[in-house]
Each structure stands twice: as C-alpha cells, then as structure tokens.
PDB file of N, CA and C in Angstrom:
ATOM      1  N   UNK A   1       0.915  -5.630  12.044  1.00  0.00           N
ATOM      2  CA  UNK A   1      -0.278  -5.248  11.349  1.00  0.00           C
ATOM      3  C   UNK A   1      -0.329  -6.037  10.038  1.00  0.00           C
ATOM      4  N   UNK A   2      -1.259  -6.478  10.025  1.00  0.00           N
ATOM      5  CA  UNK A   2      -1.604  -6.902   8.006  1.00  0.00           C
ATOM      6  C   UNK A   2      -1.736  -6.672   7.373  1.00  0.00           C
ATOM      7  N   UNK A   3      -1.536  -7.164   6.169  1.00  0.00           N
ATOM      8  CA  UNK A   3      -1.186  -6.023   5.010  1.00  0.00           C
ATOM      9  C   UNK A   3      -2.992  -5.300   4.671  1.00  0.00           C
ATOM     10  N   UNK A   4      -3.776  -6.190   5.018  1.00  0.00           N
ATOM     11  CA  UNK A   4      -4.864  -5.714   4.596  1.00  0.00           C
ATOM     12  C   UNK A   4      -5.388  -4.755   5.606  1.00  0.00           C
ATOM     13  N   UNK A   5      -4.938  -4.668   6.838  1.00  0.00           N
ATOM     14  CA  UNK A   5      -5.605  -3.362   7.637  1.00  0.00           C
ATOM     15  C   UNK A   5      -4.448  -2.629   7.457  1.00  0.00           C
ATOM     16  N   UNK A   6      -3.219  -2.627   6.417  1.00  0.00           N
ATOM     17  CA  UNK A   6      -2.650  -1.358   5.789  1.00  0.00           C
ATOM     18  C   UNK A   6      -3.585  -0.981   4.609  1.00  0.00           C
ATOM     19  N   UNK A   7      -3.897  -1.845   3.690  1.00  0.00           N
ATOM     20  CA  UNK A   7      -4.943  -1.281   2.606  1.00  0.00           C
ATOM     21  C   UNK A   7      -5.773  -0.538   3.539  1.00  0.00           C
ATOM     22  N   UNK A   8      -6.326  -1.032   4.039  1.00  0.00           N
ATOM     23  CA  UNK A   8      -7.805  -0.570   4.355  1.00  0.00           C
ATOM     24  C   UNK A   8      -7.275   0.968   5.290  1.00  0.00           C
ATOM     25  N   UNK A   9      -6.693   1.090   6.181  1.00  0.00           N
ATOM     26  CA  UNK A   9      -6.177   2.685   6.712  1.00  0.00           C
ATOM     27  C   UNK A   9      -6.132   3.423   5.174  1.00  0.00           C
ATOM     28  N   UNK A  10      -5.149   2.570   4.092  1.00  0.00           N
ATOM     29  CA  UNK A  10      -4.966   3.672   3.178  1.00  0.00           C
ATOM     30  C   UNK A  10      -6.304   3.945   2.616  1.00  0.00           C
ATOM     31  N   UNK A  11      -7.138   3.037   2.109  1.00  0.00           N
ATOM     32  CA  UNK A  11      -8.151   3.322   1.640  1.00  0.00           C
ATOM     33  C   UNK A  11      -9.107   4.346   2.123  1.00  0.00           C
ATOM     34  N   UNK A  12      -9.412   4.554   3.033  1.00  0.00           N
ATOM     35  CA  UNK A  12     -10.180   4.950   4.110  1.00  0.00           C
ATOM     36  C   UNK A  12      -9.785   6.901   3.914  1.00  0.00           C
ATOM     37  N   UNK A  13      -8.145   7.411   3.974  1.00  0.00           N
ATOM     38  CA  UNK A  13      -7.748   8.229   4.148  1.00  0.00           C
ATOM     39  C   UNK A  13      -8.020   8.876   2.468  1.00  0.00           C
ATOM     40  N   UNK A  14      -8.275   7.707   1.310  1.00  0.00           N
ATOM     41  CA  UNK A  14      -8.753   8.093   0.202  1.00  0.00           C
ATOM     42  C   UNK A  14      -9.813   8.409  -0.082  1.00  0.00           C
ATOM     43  N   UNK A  15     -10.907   7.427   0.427  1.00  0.00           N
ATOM     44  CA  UNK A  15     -12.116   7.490   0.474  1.00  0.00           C
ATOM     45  C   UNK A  15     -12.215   8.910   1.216  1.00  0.00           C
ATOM     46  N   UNK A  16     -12.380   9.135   2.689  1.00  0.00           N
ATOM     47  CA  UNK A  16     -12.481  10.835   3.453  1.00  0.00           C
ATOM     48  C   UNK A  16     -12.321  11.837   2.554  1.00  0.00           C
ATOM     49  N   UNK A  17     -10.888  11.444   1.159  1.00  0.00           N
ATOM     50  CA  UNK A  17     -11.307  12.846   0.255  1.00  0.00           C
ATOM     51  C   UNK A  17     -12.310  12.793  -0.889  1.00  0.00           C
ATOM     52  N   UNK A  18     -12.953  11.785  -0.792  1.00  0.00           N
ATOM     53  CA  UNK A  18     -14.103  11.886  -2.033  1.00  0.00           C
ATOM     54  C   UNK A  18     -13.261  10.947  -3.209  1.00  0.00           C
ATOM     55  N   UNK A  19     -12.432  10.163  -2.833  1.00  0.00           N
ATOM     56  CA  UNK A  19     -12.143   9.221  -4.631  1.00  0.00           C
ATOM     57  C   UNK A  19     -11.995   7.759  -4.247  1.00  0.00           C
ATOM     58  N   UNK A  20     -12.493   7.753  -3.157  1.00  0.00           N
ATOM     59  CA  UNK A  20     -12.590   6.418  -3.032  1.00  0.00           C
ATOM     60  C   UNK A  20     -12.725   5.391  -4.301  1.00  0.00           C
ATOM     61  N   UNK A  21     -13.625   6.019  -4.989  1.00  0.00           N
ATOM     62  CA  UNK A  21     -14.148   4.610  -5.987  1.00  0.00           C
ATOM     63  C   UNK A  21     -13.086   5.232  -7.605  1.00  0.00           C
ATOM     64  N   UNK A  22     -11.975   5.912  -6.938  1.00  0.00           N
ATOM     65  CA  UNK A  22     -11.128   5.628  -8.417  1.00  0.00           C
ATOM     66  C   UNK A  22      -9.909   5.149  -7.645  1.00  0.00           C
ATOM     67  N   UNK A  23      -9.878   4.435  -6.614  1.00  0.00           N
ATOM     68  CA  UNK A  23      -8.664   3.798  -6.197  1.00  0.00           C
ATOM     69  C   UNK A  23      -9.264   2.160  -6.315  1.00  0.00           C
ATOM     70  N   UNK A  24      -8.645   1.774  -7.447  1.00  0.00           N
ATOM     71  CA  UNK A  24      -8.791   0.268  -8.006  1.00  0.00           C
ATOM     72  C   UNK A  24      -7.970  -0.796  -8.190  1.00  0.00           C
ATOM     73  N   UNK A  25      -6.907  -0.469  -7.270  1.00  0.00           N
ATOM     74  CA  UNK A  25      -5.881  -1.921  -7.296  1.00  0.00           C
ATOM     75  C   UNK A  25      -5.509  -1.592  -5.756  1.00  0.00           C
ATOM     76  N   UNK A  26      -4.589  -2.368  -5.356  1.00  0.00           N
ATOM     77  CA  UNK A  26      -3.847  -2.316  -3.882  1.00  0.00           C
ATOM     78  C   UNK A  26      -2.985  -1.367  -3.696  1.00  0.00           C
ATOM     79  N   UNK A  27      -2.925  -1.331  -2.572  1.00  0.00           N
ATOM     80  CA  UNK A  27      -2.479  -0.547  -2.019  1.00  0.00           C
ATOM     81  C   UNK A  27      -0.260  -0.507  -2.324  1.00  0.00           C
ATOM     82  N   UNK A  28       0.126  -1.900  -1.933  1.00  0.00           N
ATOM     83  CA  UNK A  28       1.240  -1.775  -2.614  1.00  0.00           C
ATOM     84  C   UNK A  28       1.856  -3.520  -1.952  1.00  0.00           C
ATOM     85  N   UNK A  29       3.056  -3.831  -1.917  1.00  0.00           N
ATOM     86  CA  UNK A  29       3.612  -5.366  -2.313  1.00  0.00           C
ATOM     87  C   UNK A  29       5.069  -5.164  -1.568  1.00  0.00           C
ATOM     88  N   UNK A  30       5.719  -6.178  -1.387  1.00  0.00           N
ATOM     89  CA  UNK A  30       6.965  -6.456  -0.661  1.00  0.00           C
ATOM     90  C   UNK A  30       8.027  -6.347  -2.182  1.00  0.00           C
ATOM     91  N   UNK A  31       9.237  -5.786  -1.458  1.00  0.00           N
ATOM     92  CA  UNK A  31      10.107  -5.578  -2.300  1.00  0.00           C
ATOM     93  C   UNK A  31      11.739  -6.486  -1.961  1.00  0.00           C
ATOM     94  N   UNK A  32      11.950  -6.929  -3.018  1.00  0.00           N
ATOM     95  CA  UNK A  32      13.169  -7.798  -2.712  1.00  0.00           C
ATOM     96  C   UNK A  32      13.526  -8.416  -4.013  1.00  0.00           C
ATOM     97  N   UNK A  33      13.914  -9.869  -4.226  1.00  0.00           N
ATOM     98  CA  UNK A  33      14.425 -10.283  -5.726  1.00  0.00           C
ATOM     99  C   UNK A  33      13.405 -10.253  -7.126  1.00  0.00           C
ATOM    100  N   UNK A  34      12.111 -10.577  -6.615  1.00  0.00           N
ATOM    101  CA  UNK A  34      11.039 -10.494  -7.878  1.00  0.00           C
ATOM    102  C   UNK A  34      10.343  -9.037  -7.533  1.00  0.00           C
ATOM    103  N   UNK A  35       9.383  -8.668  -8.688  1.00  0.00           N
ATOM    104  CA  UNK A  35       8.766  -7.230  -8.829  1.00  0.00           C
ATOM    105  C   UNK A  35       7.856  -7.105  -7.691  1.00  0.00           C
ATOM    106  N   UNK A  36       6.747  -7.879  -7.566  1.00  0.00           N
ATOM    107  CA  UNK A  36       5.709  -8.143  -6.601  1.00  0.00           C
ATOM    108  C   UNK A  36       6.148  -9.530  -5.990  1.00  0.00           C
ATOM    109  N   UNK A  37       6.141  -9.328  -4.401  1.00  0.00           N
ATOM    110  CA  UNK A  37       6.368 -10.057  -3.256  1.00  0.00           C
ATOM    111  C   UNK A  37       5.790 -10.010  -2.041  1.00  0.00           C
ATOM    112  N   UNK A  38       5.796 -11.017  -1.664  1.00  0.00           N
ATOM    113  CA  UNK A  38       4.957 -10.657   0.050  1.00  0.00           C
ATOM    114  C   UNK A  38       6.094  -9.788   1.129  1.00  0.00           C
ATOM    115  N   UNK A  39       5.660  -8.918   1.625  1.00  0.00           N
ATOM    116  CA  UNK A  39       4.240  -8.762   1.829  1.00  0.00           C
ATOM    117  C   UNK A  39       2.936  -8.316   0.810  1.00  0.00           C
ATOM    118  N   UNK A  40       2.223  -8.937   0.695  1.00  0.00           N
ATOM    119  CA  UNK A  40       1.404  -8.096  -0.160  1.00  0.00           C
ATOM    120  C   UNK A  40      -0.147  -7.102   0.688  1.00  0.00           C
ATOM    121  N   UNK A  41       0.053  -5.885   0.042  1.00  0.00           N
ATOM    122  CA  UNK A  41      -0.692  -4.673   1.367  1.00  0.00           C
ATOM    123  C   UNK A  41      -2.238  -4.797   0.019  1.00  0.00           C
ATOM    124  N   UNK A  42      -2.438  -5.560   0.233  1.00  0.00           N
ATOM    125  CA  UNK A  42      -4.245  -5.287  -0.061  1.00  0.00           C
ATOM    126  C   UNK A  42      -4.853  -5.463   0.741  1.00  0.00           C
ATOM    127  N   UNK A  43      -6.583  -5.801  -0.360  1.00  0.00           N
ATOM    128  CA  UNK A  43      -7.684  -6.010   0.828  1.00  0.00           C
ATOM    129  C   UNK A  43      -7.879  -7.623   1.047  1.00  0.00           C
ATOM    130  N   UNK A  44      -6.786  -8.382   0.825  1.00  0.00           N
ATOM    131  CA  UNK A  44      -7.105  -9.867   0.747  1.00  0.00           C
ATOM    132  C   UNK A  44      -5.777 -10.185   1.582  1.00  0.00           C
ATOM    133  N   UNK A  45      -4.770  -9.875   2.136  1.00  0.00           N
ATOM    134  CA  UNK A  45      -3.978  -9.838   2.429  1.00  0.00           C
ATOM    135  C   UNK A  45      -3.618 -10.048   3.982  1.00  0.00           C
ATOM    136  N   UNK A  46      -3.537 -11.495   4.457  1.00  0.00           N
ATOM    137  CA  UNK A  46      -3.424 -11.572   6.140  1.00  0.00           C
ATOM    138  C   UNK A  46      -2.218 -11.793   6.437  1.00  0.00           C
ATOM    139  N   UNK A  47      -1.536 -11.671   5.538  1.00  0.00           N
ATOM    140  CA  UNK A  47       0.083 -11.093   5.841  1.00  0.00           C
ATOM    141  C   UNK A  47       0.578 -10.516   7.163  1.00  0.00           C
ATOM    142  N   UNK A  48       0.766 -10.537   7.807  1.00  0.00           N
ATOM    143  CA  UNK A  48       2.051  -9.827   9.171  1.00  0.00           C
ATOM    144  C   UNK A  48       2.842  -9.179   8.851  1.00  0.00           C
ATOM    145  N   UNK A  49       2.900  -7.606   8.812  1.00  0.00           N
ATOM    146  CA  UNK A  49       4.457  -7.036   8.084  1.00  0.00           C
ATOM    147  C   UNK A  49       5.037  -7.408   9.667  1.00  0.00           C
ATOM    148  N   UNK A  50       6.205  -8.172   9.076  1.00  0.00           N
ATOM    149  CA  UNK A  50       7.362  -8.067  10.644  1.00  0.00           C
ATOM    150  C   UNK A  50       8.834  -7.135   9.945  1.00  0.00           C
ATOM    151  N   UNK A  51       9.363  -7.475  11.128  1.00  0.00           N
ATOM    152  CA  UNK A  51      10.805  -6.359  11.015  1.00  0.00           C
ATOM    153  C   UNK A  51      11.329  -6.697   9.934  1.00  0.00           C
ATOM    154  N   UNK A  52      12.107  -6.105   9.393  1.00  0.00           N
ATOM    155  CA  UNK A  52      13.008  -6.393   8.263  1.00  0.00           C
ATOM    156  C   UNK A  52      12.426  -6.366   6.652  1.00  0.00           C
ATOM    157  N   UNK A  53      10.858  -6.614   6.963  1.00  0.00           N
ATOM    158  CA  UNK A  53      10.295  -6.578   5.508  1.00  0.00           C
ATOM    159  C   UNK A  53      10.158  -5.063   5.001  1.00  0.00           C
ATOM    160  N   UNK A  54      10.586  -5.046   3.732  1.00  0.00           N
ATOM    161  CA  UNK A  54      10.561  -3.847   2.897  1.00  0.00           C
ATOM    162  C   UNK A  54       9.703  -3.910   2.031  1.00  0.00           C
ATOM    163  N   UNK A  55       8.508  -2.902   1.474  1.00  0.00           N
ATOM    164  CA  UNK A  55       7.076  -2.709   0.954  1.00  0.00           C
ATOM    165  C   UNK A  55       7.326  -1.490   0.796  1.00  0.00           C
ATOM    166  N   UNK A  56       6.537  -1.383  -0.717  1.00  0.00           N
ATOM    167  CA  UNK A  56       5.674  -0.540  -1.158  1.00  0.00           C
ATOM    168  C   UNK A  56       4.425   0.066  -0.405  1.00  0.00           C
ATOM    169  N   UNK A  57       4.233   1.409   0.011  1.00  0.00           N
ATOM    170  CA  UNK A  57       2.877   2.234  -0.008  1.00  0.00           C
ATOM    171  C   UNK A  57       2.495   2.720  -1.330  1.00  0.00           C
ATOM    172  N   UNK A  58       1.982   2.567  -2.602  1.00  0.00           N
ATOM    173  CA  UNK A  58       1.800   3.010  -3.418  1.00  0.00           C
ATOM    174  C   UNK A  58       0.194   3.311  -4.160  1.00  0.00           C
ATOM    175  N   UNK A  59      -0.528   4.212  -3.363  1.00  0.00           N
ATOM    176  CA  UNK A  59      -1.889   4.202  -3.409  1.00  0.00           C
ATOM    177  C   UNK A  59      -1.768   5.406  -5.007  1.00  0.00           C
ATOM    178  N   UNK A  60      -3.277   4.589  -5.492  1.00  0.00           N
ATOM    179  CA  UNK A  60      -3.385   5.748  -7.033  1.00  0.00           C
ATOM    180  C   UNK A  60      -4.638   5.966  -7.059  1.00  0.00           C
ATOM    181  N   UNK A  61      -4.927   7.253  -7.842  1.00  0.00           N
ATOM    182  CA  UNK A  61      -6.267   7.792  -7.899  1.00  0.00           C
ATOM    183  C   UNK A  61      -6.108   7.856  -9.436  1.00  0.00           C
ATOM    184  N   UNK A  62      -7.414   7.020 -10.339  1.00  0.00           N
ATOM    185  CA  UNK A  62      -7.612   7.552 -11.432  1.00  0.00           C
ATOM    186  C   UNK A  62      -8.856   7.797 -11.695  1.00  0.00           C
ATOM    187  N   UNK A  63      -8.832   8.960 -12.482  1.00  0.00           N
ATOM    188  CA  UNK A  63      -9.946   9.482 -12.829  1.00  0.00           C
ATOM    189  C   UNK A  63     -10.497   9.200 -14.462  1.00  0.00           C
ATOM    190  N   UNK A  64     -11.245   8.432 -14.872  1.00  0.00           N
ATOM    191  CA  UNK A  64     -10.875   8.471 -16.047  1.00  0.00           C
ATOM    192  C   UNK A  64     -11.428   9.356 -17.093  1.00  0.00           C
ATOM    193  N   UNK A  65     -10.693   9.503 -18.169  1.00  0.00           N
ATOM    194  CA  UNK A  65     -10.101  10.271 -19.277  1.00  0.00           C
ATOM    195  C   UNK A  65     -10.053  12.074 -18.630  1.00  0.00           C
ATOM    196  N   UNK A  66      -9.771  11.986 -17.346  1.00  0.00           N
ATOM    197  CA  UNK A  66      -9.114  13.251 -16.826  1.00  0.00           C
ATOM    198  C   UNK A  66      -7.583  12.858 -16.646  1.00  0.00           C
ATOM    199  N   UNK A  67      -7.153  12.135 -15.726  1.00  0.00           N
ATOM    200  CA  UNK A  67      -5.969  11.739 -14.919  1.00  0.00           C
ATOM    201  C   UNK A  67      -5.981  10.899 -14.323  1.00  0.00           C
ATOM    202  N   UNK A  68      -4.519  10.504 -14.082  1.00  0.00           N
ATOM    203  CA  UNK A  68      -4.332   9.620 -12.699  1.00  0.00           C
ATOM    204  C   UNK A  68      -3.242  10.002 -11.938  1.00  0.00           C
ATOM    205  N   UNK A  69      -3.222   9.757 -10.516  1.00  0.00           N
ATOM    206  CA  UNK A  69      -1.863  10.104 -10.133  1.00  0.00           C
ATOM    207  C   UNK A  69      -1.143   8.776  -9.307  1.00  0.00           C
ATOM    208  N   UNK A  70      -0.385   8.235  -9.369  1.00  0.00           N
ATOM    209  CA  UNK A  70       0.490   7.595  -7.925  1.00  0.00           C
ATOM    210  C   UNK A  70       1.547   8.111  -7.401  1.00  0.00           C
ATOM    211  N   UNK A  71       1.632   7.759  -6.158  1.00  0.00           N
ATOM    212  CA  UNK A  71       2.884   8.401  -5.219  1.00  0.00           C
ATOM    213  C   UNK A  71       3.039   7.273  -4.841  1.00  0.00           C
ATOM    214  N   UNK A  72       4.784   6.572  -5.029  1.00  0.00           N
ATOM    215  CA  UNK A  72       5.320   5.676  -4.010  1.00  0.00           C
ATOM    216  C   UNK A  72       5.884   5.768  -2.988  1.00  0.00           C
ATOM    217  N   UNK A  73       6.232   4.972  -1.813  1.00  0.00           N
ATOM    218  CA  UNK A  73       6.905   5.532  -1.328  1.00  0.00           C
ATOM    219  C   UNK A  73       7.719   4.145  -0.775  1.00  0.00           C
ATOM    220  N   UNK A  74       8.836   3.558  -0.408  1.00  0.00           N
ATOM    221  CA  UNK A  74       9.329   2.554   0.013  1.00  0.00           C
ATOM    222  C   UNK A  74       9.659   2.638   1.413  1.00  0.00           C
ATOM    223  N   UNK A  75       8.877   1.327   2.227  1.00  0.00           N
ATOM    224  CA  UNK A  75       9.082   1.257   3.599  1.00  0.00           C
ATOM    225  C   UNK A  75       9.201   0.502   4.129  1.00  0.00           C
ATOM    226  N   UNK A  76      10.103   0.129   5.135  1.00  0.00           N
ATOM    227  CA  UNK A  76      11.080  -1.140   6.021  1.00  0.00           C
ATOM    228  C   UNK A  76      10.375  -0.979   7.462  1.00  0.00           C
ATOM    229  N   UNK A  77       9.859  -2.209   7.923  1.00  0.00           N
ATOM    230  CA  UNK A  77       9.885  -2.209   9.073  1.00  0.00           C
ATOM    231  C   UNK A  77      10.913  -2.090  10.123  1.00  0.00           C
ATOM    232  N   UNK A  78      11.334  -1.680  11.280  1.00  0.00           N
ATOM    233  CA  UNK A  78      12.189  -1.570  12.054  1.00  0.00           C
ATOM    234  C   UNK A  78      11.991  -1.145  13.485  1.00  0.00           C
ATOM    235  N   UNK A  79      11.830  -2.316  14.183  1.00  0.00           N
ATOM    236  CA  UNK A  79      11.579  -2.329  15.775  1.00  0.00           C
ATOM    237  C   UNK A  79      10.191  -2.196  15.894  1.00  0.00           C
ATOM    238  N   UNK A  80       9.385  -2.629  14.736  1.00  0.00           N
ATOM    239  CA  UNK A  80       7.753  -2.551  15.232  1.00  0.00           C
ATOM    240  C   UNK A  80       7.511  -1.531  14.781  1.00  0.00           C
ATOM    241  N   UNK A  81       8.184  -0.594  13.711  1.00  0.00           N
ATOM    242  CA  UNK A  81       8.177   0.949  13.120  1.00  0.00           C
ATOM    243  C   UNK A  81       8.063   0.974  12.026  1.00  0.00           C
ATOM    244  N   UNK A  82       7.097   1.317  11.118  1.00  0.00           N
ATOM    245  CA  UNK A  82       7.460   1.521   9.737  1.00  0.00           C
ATOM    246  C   UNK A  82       8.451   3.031   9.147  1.00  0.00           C
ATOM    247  N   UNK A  83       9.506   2.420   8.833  1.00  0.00           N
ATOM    248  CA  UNK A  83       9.991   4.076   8.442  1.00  0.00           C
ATOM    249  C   UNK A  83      10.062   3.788   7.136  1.00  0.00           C
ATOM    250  N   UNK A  84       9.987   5.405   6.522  1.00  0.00           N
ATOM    251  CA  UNK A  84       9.897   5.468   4.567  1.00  0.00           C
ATOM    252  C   UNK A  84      11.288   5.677   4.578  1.00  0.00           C
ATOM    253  N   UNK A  85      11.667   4.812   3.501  1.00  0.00           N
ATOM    254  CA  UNK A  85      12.999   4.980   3.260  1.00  0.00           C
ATOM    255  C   UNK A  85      13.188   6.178   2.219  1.00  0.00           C
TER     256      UNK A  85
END
C-alpha cells in the first residue's frame, strides 16, 4: 500500500467524525537514523510500505485556541502486515 492511500484511509476515518478540516499535516514518516524518513504516509506520497519498514501513524486534530490532540503510534511491516509496535 502507499503511503498516500495510508493518509487518505486515515484521513477519511477523521473526516467521518466531523474534523476533517483541523487535520493539517500528514499523516506520519518512516523511522530509522534521521527524524523524518521514507516512508513518508501523506497525501503526496507513492511510496510502497514493504516489509521491514518501520513508520509512524501519527494523525492530529487541532482545534484552534481550544486544543489539539496527537496519538502516535509506531508500526513495522511484517509479512504484508502492519503490526503497532
């Protein structure tokens, strides 16, 4: 799958609750020696997650001058599987 039809599932499951339009950056990035790495999970993103790559899911909702929230979560492909580590 690509990173951008991972944005876009996440987006989508944001948008269904009504905040679509306070989720304003990507979805989340490959993790390894530098901070941000490919894979990168946006909406520009024709990336291939294959096995072995480890990524960020890190979708955020801000609201502004109420809140914001993010939840990360770190995930490795394995056998065609994404599991959260």
């Amino acid at each position: 799958m690509s990173g951008k039809k991972i944005d876009s599932l996440t987006r989508s499951v944001i948008e269904k609750a009504g905040f679509g339009k306070y989720f304003v950056h990507s979805t989340g990035h490959g993790v390894g020696l530098d901070i941000h790495e490919m894979p990168y999970i946006s909406s520009k993103s024709d990336t291939v997650v294959e096995d072995g790559m480890v990524y960020t899911i890190e979708p955020g909702i801000y609201i502004p001058d109420e809140f914001g929230i993010r939840i990360e979560d770190m995930v490795v492909m394995i056998d065609g599987k994404a599991v959260v580590l």
